[in-house]
PDB file of N, CA and C in Angstrom:
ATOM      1  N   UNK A   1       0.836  -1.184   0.000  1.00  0.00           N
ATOM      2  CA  UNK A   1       0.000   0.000   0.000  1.00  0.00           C
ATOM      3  C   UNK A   1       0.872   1.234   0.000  1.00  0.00           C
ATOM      4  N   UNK A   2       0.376   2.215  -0.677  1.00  0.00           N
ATOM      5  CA  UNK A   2       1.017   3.524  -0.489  1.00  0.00           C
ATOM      6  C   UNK A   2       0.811   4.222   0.762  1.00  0.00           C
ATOM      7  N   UNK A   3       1.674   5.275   0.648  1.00  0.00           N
ATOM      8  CA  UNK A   3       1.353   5.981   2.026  1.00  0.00           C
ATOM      9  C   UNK A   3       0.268   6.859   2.121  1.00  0.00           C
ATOM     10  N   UNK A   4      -0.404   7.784   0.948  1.00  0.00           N
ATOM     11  CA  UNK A   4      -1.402   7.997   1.101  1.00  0.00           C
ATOM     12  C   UNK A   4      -2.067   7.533  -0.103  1.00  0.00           C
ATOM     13  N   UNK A   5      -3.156   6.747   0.274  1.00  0.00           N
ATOM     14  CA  UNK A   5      -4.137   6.098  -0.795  1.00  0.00           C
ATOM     15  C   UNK A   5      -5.650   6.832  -0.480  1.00  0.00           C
ATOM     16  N   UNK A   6      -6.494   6.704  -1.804  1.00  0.00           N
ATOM     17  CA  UNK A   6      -7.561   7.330  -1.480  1.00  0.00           C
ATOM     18  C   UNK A   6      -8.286   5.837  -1.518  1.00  0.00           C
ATOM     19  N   UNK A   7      -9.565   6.438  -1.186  1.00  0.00           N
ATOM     20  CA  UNK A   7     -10.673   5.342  -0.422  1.00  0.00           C
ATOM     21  C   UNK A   7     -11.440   4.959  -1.686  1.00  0.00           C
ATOM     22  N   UNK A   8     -11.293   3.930  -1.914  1.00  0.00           N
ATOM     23  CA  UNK A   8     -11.628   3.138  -2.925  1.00  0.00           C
ATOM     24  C   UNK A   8     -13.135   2.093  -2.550  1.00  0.00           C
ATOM     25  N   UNK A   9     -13.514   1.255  -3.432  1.00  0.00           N
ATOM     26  CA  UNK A   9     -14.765   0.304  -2.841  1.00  0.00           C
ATOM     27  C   UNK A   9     -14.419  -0.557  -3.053  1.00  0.00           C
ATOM     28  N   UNK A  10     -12.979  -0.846  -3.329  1.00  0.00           N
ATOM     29  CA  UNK A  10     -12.083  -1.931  -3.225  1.00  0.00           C
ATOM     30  C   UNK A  10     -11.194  -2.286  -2.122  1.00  0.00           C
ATOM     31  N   UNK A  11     -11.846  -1.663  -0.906  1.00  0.00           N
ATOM     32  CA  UNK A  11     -10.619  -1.402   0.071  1.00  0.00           C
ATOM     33  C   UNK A  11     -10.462  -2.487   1.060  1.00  0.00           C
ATOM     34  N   UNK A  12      -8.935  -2.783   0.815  1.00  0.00           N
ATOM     35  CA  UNK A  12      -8.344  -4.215   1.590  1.00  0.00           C
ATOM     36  C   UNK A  12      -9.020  -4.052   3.482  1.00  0.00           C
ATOM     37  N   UNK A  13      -9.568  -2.995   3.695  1.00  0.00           N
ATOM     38  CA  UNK A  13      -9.801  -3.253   5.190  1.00  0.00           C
ATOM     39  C   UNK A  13     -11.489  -3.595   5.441  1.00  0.00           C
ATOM     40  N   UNK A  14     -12.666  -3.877   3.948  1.00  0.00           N
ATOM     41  CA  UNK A  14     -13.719  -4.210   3.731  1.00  0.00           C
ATOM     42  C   UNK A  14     -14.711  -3.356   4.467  1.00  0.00           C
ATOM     43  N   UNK A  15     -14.250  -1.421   4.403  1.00  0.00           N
ATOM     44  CA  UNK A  15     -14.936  -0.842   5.155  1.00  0.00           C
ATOM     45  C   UNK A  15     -15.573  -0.096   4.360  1.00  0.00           C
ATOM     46  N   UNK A  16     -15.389   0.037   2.813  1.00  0.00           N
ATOM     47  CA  UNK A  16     -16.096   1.098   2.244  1.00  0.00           C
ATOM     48  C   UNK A  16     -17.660   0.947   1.829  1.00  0.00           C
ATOM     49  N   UNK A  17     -18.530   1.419   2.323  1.00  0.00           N
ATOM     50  CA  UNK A  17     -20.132   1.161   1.965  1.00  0.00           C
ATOM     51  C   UNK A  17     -20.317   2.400   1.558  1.00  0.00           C
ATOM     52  N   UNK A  18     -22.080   2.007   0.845  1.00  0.00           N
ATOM     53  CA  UNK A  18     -22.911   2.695  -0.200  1.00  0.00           C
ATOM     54  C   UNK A  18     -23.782   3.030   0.874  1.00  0.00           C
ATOM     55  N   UNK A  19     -24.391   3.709   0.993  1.00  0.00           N
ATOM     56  CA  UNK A  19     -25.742   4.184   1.562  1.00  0.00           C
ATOM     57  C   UNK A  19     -26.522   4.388   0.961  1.00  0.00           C
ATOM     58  N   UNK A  20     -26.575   3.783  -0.238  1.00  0.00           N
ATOM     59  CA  UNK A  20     -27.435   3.322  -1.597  1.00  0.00           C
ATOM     60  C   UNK A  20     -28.302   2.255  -1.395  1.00  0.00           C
ATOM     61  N   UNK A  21     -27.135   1.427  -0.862  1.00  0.00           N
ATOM     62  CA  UNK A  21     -26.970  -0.159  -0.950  1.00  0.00           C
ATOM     63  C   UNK A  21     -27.278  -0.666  -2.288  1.00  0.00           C
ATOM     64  N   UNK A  22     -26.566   0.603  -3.295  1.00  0.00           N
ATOM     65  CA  UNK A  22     -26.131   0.218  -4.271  1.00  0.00           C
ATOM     66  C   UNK A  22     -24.560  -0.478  -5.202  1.00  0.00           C
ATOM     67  N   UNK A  23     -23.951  -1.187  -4.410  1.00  0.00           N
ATOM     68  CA  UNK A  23     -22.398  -1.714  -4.420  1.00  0.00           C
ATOM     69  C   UNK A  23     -22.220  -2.872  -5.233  1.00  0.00           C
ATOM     70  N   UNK A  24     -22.123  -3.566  -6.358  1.00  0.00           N
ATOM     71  CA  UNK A  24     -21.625  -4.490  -7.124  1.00  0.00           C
ATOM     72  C   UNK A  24     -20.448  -4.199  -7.299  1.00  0.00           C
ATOM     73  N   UNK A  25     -19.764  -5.912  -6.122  1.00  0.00           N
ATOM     74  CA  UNK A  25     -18.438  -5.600  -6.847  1.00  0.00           C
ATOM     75  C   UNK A  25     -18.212  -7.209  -7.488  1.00  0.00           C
ATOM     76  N   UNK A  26     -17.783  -6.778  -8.912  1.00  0.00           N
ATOM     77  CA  UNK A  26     -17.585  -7.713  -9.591  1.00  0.00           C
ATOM     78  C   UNK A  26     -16.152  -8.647  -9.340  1.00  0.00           C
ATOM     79  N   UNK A  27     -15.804  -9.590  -9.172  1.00  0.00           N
ATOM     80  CA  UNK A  27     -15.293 -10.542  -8.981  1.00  0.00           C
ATOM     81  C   UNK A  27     -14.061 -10.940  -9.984  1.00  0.00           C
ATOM     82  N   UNK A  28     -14.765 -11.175 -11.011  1.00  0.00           N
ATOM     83  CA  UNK A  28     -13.857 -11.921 -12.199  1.00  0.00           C
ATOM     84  C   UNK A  28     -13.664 -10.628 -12.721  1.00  0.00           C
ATOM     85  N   UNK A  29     -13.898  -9.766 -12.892  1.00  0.00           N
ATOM     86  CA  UNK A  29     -13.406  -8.137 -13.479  1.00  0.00           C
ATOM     87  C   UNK A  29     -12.582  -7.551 -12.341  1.00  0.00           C
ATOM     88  N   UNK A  30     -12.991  -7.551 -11.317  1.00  0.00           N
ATOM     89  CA  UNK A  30     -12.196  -6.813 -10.116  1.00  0.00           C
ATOM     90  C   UNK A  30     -12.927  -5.017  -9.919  1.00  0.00           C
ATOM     91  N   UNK A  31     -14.075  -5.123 -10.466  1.00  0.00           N
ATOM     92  CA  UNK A  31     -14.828  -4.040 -11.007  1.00  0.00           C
ATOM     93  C   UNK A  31     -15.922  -3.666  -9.878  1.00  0.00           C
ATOM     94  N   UNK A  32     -16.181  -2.450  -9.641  1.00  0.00           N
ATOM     95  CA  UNK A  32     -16.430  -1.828  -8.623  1.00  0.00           C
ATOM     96  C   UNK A  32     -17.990  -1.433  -9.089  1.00  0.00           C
ATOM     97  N   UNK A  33     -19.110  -1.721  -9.160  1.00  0.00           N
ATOM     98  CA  UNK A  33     -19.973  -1.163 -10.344  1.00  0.00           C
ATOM     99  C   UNK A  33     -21.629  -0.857  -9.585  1.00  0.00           C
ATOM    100  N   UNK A  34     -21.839   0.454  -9.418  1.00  0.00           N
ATOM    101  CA  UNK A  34     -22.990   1.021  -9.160  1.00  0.00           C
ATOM    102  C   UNK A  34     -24.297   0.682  -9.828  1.00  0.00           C
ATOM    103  N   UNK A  35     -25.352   0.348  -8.891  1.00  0.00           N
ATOM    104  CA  UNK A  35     -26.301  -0.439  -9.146  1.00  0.00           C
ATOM    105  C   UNK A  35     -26.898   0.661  -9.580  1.00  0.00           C
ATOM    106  N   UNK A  36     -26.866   1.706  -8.720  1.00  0.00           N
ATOM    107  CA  UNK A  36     -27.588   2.820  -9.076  1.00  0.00           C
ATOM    108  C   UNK A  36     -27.560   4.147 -10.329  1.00  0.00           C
ATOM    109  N   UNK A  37     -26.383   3.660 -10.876  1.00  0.00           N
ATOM    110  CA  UNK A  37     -26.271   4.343 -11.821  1.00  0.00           C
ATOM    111  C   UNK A  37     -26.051   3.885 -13.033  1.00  0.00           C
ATOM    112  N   UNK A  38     -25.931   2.492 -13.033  1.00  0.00           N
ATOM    113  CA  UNK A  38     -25.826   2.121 -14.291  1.00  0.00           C
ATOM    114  C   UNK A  38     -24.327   2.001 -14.562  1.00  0.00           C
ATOM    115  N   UNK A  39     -23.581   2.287 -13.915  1.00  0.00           N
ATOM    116  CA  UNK A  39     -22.138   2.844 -14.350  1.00  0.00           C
ATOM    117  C   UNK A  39     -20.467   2.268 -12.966  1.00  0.00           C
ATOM    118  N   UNK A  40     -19.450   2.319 -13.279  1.00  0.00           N
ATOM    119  CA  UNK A  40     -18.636   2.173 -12.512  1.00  0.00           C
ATOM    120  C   UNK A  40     -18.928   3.104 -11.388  1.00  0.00           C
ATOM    121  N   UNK A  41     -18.197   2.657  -9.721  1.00  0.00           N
ATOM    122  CA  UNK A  41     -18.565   3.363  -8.780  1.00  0.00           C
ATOM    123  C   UNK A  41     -17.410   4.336  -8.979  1.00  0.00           C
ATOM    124  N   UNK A  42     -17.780   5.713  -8.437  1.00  0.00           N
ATOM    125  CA  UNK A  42     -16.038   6.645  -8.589  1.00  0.00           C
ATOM    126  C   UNK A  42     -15.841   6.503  -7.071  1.00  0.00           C
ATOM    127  N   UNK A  43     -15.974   6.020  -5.980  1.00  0.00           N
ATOM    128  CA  UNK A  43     -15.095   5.908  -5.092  1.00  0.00           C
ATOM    129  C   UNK A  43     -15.678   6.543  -3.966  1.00  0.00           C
ATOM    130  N   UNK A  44     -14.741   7.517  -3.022  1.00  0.00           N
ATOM    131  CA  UNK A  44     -14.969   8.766  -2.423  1.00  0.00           C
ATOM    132  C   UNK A  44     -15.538  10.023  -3.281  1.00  0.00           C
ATOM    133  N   UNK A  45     -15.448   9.872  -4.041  1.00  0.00           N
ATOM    134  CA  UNK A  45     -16.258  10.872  -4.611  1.00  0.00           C
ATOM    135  C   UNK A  45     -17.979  10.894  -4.798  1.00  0.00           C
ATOM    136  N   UNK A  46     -18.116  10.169  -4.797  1.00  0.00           N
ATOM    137  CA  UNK A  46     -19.558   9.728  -4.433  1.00  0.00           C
ATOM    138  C   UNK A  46     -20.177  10.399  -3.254  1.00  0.00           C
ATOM    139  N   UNK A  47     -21.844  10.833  -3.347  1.00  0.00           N
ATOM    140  CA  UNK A  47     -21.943  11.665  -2.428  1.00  0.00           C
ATOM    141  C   UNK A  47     -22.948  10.534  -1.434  1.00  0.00           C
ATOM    142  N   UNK A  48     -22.888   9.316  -1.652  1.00  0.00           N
ATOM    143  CA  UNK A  48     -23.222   8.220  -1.006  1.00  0.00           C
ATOM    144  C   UNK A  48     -22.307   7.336  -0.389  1.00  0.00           C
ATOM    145  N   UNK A  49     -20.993   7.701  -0.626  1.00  0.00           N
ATOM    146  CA  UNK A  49     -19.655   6.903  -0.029  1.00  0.00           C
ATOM    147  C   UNK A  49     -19.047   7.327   1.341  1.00  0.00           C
ATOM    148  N   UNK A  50     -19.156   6.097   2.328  1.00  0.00           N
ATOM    149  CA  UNK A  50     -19.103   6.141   3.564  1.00  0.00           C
ATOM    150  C   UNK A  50     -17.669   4.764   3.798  1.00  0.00           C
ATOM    151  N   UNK A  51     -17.469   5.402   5.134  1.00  0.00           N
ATOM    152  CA  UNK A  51     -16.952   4.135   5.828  1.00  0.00           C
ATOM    153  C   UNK A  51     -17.398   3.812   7.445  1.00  0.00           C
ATOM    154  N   UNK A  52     -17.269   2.395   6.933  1.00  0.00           N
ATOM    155  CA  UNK A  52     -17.971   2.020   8.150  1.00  0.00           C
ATOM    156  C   UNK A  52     -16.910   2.044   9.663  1.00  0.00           C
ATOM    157  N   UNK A  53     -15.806   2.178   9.108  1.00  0.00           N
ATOM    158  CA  UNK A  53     -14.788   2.356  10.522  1.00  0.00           C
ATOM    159  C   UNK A  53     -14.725   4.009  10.595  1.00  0.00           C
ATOM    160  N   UNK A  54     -15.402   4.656   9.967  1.00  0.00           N
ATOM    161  CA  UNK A  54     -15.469   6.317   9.963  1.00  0.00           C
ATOM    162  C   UNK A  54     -14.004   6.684   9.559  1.00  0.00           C
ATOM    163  N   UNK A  55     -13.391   6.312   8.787  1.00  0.00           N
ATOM    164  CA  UNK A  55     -11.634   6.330   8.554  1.00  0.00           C
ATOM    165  C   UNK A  55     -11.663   7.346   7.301  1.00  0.00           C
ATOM    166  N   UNK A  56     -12.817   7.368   6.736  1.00  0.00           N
ATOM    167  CA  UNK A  56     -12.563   8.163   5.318  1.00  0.00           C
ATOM    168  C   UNK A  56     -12.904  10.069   5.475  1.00  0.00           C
ATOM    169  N   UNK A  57     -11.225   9.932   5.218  1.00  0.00           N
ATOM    170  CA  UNK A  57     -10.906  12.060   5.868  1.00  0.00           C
ATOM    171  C   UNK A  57     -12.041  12.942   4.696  1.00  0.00           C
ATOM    172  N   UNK A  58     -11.862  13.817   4.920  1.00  0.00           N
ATOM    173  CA  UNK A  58     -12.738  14.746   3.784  1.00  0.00           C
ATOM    174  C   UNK A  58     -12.011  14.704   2.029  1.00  0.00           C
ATOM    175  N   UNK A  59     -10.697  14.920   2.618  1.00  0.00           N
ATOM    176  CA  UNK A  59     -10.372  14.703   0.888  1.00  0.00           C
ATOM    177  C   UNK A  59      -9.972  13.742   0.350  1.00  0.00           C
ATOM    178  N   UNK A  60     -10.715  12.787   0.729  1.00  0.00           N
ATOM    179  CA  UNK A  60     -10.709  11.052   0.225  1.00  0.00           C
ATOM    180  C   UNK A  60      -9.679  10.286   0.418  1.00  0.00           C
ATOM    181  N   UNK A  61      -8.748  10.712   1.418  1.00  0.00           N
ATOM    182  CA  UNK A  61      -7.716   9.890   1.608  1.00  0.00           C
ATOM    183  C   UNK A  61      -8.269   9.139   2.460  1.00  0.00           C
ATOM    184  N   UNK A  62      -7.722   7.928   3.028  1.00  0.00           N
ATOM    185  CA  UNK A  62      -8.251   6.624   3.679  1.00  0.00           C
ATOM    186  C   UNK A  62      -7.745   6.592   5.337  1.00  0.00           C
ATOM    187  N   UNK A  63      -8.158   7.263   6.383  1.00  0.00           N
ATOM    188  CA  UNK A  63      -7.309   7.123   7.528  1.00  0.00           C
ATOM    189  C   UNK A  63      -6.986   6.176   8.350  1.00  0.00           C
ATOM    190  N   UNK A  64      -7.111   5.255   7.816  1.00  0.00           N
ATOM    191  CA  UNK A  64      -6.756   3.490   7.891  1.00  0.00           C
ATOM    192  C   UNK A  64      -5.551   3.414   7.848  1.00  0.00           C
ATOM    193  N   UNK A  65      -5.227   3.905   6.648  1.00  0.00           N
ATOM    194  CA  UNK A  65      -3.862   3.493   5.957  1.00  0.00           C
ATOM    195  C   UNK A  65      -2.776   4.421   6.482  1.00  0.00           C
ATOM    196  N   UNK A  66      -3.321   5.862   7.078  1.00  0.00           N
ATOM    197  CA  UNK A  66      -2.681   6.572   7.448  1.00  0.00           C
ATOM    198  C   UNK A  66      -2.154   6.351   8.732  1.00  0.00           C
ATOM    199  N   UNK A  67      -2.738   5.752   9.690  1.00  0.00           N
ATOM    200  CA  UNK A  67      -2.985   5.211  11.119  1.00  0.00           C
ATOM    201  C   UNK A  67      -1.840   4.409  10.898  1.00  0.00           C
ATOM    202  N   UNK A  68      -1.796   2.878   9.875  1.00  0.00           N
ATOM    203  CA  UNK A  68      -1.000   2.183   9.654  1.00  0.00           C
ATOM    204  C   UNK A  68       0.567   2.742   9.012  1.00  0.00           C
ATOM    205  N   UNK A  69       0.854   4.125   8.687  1.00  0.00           N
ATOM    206  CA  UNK A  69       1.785   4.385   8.069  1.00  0.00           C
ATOM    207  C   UNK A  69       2.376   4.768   9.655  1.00  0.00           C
ATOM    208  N   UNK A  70       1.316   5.732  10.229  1.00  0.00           N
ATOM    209  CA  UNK A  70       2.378   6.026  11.458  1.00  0.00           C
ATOM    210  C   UNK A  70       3.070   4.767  12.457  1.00  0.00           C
ATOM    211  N   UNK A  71       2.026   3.827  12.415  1.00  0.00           N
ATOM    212  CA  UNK A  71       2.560   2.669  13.535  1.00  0.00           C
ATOM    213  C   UNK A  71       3.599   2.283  13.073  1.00  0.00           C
ATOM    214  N   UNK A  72       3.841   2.169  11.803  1.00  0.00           N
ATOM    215  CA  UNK A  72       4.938   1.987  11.539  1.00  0.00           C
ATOM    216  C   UNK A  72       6.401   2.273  11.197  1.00  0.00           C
ATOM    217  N   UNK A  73       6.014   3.614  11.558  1.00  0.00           N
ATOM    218  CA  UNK A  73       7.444   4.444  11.230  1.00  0.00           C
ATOM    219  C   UNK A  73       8.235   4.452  13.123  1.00  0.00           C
ATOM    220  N   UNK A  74       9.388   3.998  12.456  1.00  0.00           N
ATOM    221  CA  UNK A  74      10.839   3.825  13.323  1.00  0.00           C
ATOM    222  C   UNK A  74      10.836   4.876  13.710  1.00  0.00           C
ATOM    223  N   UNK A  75      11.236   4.976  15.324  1.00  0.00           N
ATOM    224  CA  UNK A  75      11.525   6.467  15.450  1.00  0.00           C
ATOM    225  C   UNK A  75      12.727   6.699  15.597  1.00  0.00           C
ATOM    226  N   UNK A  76      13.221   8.189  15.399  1.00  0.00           N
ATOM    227  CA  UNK A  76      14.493   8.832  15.525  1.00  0.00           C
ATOM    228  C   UNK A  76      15.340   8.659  16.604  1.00  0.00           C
ATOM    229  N   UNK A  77      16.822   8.472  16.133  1.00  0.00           N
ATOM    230  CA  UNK A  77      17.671   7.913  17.215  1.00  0.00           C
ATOM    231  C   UNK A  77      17.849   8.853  18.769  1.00  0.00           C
ATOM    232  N   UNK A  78      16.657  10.586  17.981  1.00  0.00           N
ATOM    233  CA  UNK A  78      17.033  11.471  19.302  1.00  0.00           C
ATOM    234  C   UNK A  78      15.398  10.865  19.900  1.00  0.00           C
ATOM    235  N   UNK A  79      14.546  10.775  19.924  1.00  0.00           N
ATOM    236  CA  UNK A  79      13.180   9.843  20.366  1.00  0.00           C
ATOM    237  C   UNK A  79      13.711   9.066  20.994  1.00  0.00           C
ATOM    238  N   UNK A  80      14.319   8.137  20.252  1.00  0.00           N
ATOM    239  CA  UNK A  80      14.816   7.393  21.469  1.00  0.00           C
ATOM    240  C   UNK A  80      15.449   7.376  22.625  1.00  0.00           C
ATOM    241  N   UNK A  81      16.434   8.381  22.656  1.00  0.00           N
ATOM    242  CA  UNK A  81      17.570   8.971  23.575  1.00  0.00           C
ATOM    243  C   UNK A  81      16.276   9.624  24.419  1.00  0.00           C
ATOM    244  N   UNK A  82      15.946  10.291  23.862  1.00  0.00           N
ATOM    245  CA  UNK A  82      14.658  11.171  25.355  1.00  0.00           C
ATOM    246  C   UNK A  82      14.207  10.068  26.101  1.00  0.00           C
ATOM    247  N   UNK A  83      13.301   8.796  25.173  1.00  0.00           N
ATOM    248  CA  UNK A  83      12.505   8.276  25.962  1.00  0.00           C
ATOM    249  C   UNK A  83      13.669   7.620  27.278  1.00  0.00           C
ATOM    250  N   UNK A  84      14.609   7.167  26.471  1.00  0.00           N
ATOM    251  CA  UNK A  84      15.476   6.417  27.567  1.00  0.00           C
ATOM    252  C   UNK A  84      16.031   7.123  28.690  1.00  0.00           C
ATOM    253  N   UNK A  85      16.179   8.443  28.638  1.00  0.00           N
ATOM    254  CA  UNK A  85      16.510   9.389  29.243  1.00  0.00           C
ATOM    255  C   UNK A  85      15.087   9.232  30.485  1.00  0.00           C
ATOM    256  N   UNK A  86      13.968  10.085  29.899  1.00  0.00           N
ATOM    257  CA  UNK A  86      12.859   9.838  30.667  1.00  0.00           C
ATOM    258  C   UNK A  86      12.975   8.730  31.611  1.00  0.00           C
ATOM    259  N   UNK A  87      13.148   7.396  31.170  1.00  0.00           N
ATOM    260  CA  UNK A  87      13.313   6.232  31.982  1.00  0.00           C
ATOM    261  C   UNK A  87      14.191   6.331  32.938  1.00  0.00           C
ATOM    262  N   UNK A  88      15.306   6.554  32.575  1.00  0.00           N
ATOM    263  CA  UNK A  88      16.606   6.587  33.606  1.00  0.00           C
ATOM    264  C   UNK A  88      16.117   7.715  34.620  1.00  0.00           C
ATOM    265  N   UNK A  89      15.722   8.662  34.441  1.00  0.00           N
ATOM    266  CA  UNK A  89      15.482   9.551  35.863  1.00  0.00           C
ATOM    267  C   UNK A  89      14.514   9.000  36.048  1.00  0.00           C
ATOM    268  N   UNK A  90      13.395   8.477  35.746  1.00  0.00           N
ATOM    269  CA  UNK A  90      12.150   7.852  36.746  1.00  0.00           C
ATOM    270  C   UNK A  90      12.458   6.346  37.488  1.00  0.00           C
ATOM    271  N   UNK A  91      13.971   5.943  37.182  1.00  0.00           N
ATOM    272  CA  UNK A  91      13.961   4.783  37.999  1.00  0.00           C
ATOM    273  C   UNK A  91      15.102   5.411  38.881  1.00  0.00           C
ATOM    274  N   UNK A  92      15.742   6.527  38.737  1.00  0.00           N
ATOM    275  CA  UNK A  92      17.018   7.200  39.806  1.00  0.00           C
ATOM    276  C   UNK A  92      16.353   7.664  41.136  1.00  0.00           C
ATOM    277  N   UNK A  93      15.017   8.176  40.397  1.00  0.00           N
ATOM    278  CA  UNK A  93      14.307   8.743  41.448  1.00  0.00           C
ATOM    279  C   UNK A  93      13.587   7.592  42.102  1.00  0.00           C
ATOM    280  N   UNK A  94      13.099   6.345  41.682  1.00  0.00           N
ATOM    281  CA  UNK A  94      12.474   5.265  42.460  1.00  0.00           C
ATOM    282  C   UNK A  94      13.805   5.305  43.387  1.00  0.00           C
ATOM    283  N   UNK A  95      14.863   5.181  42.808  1.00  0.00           N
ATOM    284  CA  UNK A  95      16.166   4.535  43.868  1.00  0.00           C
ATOM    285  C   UNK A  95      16.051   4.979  45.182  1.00  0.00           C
ATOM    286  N   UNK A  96      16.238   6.345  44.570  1.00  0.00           N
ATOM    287  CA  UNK A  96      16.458   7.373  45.575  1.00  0.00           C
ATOM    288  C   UNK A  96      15.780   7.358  46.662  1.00  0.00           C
ATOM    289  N   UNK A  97      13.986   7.191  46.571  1.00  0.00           N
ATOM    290  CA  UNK A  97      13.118   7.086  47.693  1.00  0.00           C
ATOM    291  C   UNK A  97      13.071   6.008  48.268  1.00  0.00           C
ATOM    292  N   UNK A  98      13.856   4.655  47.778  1.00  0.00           N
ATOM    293  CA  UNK A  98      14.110   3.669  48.549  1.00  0.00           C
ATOM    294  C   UNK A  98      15.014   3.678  49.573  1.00  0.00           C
ATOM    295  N   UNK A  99      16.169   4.800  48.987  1.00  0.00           N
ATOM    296  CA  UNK A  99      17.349   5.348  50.019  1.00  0.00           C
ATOM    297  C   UNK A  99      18.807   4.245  49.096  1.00  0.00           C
ATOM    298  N   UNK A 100      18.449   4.283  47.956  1.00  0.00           N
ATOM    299  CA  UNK A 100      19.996   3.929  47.815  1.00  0.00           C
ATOM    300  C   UNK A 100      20.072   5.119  47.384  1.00  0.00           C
ATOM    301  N   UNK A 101      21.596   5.254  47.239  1.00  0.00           N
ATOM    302  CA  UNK A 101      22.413   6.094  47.016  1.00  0.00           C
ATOM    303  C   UNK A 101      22.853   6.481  45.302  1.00  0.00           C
ATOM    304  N   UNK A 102      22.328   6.543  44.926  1.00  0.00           N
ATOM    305  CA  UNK A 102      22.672   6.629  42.957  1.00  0.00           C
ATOM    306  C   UNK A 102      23.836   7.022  42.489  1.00  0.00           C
ATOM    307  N   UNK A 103      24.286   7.967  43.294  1.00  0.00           N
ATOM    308  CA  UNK A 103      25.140   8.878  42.648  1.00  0.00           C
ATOM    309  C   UNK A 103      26.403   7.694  43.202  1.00  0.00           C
ATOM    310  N   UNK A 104      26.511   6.825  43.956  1.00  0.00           N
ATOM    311  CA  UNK A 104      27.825   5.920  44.423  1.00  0.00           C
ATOM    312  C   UNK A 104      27.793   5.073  43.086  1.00  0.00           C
ATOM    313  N   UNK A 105      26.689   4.791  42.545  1.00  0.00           N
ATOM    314  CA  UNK A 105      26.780   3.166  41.785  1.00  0.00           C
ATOM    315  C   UNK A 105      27.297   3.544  40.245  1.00  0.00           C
ATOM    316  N   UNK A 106      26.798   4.873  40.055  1.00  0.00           N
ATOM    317  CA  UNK A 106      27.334   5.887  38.553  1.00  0.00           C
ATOM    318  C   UNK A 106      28.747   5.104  38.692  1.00  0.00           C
TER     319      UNK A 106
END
């Protein structure tokens, strides 16, 4: 998948509906095809095109896919340094109120 894809009635997460409940999707064509019009469906552009996980943004990009782009991005080697940072003083300070001594074991 790309990183930003628009919302199709082909969509791998099986959320895009008609509020027509006009949706033929053809099979052996791979064809997307409006009952109601006689004609191929155009997608998000449709003023009957919904999703049922509410994922589809205003300008037809898919926020499914977008959700999935962030989970997956690696974070930066300074992200990391903070978070670990963060950690190390919240367990110096557990030490501390136990009464060891931190600054000896450095």
């Amino acid at each position: 998948m790309s990183m930003v894809e628009t919302c199709s009635p082909l969509c791998p997460f099986r959320a895009f509906v008609c509020t027509k409940k006009a949706l033929i999707i053809r099979r052996k064509s791979g064809l997307a095809f409006c009952a109601w019009t006689g004609d191929e469906c155009i997608g998000y552009k449709c003023q009957f095109a919904a999703c049922a996980k509410h994922a589809l943004l205003p300008d037809g990009t898919c926020g499914m896919v977008l959700r999935l782009a962030e989970k997956r991005r690696s974070p930066s080697i300074e992200e990391e340094a903070l978070k670990l940072e963060s950690e190390y003083r919240a367990l110096r300070d557990k030490l501390r109120r136990l009464g060891v001594d931190v600054e000896s074991l450095e």
